[in-house]
N, C-alpha and C. Protein backbone atom coordinates (compact mmCIF):
# COMPACT_ATOMS: atom_id res chain seq x y z
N UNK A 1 -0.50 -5.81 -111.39
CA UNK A 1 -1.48 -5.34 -110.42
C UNK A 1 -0.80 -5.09 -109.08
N UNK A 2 -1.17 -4.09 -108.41
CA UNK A 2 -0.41 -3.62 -107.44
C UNK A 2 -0.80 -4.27 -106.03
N UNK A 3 -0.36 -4.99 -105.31
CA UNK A 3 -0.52 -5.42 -103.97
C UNK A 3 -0.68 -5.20 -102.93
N UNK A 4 -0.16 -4.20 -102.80
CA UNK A 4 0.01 -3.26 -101.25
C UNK A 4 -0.70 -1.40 -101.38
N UNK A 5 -1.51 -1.05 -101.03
CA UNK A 5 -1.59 0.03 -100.91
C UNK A 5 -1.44 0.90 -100.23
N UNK A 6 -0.41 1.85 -99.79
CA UNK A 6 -0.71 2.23 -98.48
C UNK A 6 -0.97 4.32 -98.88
N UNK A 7 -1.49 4.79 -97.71
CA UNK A 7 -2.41 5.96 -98.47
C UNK A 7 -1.39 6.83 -97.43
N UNK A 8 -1.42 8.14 -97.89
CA UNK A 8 -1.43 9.26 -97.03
C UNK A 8 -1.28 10.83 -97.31
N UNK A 9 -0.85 11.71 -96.89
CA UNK A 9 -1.68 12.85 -97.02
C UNK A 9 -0.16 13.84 -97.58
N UNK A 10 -0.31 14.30 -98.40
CA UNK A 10 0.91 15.42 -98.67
C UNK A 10 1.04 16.49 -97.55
N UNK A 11 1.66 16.92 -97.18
CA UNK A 11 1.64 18.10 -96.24
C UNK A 11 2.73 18.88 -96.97
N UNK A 12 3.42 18.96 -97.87
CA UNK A 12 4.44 19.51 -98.08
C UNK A 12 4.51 19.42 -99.87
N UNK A 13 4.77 20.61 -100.67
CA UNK A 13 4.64 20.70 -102.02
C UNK A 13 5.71 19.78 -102.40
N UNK A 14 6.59 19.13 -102.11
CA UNK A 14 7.43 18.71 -102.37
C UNK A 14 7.38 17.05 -101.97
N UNK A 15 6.87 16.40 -103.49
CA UNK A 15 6.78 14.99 -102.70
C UNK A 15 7.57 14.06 -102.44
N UNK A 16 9.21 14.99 -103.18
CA UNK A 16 9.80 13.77 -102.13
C UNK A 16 10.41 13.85 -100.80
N UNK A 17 9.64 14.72 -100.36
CA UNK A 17 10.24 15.35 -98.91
C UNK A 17 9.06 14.22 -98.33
N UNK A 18 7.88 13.64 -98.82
CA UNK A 18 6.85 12.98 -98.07
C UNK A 18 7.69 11.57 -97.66
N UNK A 19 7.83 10.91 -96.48
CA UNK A 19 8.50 9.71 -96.48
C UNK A 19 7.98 8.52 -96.58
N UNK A 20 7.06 8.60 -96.75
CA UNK A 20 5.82 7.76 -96.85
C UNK A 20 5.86 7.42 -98.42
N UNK A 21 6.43 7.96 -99.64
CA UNK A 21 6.65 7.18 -100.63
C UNK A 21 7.81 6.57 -100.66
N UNK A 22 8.67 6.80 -99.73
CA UNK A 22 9.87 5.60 -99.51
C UNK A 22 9.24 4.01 -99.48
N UNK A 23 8.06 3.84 -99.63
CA UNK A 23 7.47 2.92 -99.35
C UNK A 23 7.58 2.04 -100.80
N UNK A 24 7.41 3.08 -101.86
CA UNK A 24 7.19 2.35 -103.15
C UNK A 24 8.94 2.22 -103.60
N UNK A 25 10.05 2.06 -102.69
CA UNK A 25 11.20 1.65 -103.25
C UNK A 25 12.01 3.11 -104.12
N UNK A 26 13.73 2.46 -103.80
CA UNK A 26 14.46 3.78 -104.45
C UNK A 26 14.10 4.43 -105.54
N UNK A 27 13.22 3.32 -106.63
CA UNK A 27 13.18 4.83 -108.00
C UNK A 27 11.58 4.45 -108.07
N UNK A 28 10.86 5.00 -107.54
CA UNK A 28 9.47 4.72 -107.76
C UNK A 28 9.10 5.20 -108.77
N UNK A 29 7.73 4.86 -110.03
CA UNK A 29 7.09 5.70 -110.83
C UNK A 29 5.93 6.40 -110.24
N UNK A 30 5.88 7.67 -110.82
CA UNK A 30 5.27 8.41 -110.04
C UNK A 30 3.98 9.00 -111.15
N UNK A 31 3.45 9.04 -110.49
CA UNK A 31 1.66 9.74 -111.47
C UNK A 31 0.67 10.31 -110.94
N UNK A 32 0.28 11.60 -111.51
CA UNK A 32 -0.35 12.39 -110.73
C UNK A 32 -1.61 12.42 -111.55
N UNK A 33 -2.90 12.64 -110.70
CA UNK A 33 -4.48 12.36 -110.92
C UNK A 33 -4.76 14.13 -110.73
N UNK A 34 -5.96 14.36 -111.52
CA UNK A 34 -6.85 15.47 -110.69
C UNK A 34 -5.84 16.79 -110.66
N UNK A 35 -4.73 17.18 -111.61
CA UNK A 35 -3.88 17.66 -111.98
C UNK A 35 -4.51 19.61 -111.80
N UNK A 36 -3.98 19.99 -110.84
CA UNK A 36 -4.27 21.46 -110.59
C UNK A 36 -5.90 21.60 -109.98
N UNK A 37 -6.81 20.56 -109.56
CA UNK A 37 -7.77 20.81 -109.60
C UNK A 37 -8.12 20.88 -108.13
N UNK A 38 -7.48 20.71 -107.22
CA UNK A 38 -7.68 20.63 -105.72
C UNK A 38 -6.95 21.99 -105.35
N UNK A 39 -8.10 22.65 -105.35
CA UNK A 39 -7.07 24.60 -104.98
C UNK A 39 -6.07 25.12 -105.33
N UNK A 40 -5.44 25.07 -106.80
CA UNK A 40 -4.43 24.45 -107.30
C UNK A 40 -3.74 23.34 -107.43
N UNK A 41 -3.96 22.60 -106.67
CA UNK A 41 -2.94 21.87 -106.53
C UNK A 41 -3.52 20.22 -107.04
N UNK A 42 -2.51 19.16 -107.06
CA UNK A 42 -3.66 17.68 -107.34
C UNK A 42 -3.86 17.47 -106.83
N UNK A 43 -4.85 16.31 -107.22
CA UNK A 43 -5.42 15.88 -106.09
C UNK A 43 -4.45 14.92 -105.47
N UNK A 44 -3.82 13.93 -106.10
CA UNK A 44 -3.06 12.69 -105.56
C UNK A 44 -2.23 12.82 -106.61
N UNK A 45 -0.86 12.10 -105.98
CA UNK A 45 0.10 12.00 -106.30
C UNK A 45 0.46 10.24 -105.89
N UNK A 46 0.93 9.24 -107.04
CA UNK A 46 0.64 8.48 -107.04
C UNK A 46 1.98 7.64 -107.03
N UNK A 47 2.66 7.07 -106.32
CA UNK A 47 3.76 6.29 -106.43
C UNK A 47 3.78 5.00 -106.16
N UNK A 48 4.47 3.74 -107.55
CA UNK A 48 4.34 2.66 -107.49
C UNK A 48 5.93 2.37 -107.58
N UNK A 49 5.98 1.55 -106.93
CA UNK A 49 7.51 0.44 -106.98
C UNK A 49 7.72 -0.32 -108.72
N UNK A 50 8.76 -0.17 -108.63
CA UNK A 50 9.40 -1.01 -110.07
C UNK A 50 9.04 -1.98 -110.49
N UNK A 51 8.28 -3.10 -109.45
CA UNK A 51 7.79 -4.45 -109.38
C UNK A 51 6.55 -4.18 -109.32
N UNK A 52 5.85 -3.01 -109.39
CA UNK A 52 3.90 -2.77 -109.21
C UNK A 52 3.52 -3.68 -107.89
N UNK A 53 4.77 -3.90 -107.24
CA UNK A 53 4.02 -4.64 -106.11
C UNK A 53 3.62 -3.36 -104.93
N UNK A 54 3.99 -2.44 -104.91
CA UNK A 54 3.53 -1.64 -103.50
C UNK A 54 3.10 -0.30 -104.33
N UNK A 55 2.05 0.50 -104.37
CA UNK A 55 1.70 1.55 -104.46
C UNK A 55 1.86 2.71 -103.34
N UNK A 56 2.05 3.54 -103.22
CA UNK A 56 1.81 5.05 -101.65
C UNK A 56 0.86 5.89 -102.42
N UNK A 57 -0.78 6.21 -102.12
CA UNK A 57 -1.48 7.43 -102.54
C UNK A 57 -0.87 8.62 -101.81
N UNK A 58 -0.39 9.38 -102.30
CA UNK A 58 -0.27 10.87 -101.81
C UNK A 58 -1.69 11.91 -102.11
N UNK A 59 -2.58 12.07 -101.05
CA UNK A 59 -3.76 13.09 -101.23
C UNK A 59 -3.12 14.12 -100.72
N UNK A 60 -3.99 15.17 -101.89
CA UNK A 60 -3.58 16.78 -101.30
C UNK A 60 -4.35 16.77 -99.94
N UNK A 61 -3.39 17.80 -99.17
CA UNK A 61 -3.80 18.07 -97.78
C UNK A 61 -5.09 18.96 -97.94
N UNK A 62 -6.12 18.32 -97.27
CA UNK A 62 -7.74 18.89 -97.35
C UNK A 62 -8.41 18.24 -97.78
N UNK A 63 -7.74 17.35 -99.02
CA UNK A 63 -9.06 16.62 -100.09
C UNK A 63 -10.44 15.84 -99.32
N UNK A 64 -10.94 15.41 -99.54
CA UNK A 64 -11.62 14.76 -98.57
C UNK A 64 -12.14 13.51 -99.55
N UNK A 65 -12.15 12.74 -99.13
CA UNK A 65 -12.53 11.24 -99.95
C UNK A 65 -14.34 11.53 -100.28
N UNK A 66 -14.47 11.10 -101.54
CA UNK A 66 -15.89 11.15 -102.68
C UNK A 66 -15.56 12.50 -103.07
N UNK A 67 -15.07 13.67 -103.27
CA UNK A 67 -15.01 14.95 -103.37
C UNK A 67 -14.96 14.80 -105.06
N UNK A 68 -14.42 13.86 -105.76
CA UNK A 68 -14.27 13.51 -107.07
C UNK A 68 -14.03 12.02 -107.19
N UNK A 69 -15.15 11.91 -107.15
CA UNK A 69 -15.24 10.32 -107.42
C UNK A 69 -15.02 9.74 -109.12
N UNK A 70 -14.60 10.90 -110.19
CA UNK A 70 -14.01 10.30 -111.62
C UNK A 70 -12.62 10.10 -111.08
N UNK A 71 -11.78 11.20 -110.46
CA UNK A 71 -10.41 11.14 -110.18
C UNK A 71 -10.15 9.81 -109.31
N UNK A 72 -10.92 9.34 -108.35
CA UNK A 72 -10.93 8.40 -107.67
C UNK A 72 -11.02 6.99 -108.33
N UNK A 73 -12.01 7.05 -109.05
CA UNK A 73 -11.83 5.74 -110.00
C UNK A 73 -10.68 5.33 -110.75
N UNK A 74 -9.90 6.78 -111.56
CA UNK A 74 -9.18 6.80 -112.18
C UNK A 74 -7.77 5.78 -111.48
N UNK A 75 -7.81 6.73 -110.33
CA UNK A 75 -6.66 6.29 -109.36
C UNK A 75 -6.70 4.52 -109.26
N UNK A 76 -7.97 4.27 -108.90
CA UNK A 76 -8.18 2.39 -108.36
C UNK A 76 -7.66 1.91 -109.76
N UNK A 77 -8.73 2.53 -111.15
CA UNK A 77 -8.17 1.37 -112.27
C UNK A 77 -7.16 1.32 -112.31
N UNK A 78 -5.71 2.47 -112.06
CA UNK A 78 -4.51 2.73 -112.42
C UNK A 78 -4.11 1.40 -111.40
N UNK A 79 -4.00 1.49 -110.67
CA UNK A 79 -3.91 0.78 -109.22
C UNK A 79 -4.35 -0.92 -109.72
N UNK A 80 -4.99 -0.86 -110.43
CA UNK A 80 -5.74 -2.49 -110.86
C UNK A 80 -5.27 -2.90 -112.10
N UNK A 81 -4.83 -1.92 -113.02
CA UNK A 81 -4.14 -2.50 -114.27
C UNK A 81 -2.45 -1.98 -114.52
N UNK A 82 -2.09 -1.32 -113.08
CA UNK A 82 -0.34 -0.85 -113.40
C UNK A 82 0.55 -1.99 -113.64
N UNK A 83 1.65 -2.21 -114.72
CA UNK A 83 2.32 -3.06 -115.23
C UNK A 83 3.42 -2.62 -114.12
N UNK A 84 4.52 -3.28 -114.24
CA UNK A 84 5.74 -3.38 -113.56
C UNK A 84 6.59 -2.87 -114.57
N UNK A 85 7.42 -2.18 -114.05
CA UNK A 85 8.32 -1.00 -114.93
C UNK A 85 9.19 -2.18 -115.66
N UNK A 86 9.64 -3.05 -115.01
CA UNK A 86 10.62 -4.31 -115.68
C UNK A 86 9.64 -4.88 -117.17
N UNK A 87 8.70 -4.73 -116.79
CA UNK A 87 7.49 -5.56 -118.01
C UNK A 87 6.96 -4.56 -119.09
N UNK A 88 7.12 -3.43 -118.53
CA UNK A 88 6.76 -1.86 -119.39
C UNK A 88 7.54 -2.23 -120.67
N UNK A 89 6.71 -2.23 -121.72
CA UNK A 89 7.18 -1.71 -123.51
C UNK A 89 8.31 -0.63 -123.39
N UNK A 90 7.21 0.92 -122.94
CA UNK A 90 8.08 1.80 -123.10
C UNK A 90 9.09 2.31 -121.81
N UNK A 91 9.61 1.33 -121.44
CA UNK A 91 10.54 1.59 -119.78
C UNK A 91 11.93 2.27 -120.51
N UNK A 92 12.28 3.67 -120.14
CA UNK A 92 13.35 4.27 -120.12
C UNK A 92 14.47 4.01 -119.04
N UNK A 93 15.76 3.88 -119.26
CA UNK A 93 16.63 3.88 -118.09
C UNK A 93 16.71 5.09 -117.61
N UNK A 94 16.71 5.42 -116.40
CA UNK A 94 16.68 7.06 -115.61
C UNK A 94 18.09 7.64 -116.20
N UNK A 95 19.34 6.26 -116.25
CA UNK A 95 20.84 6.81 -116.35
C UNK A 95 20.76 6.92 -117.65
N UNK A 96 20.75 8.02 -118.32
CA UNK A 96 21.00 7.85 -120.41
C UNK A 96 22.22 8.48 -120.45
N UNK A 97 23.34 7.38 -120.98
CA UNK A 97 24.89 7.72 -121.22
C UNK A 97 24.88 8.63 -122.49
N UNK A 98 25.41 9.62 -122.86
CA UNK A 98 25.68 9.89 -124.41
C UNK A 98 27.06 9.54 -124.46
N UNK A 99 27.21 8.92 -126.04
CA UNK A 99 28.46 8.85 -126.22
C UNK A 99 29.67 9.87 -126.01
N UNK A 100 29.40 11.15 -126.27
CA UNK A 100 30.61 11.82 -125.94
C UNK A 100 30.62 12.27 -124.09
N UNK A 101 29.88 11.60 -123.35
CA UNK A 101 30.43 11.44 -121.95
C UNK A 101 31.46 10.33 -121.66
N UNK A 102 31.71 9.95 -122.74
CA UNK A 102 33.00 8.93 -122.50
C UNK A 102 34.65 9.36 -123.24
C-alpha cells in the first residue's frame, strides 16, 4: 500500500521530462489510467517507487477532478492495493543480459 501521495499536472508529453516523478525514486513503475481518453491523451499517468512507499499522480493538463470518477477510483484502488516491485511475482529485471553479450 502506497504511503505518500503526491499529485501533479503533466505539462509536457513527455513524462519523464515531469520532475515531479523523481519523487517515486530512480526506476519507478509507471501506469497509465483513462488511456487516450482526455483529448487524446490520458488521463493520469501514474508513478510508484520500488518499495510502493511513494506514489506521483501525473494528470493530463486540463483534466479537472470528478470529470471521470470510474478512472478516478481506478487510480485510488491501484494506489490502495499496489504491491512493491521487490514483493511482485511477476518483477522483471530492467537489465536482461543475453548470453552471447558476453
Amino acid at each position: 500500500m502506497v504511503k505518500h501521495v503526491y499529485y501533479t499536472t503533466i505539462v509536457d508529453d513527455n513524462v519523464n521530462n515531469n520532475m515531479y516523478f523523481r519523487l517515486a525514486g530512480g526506476v519507478p513503475v509507471f501506469a497509465v489510467f483513462g488511456m487516450g481518453q482526455f483529448e487524446g491523451k490520458d488521463i493520469a499517468v501514474v508513478a510508484v517507487s520500488d518499495d510502493a512507499e511513494v506514489a506521483v499522480v501525473g494528470w493530463a493538463h486540463g483534466y479537472k477532478p470528478g470529470s471521470d470518477p470510474d478512472v478516478e477510483e481506478e487510480i485510488a484502488e491501484y494506489l490502495r492495493t499496489c504491491p512493491s516491485v521487490k514483493d511482485a511475482d511477476l518483477y522483471i529485471d530492467p537489465i536482461v543480459h543475453d548470453e552471447r553479450d558476453f
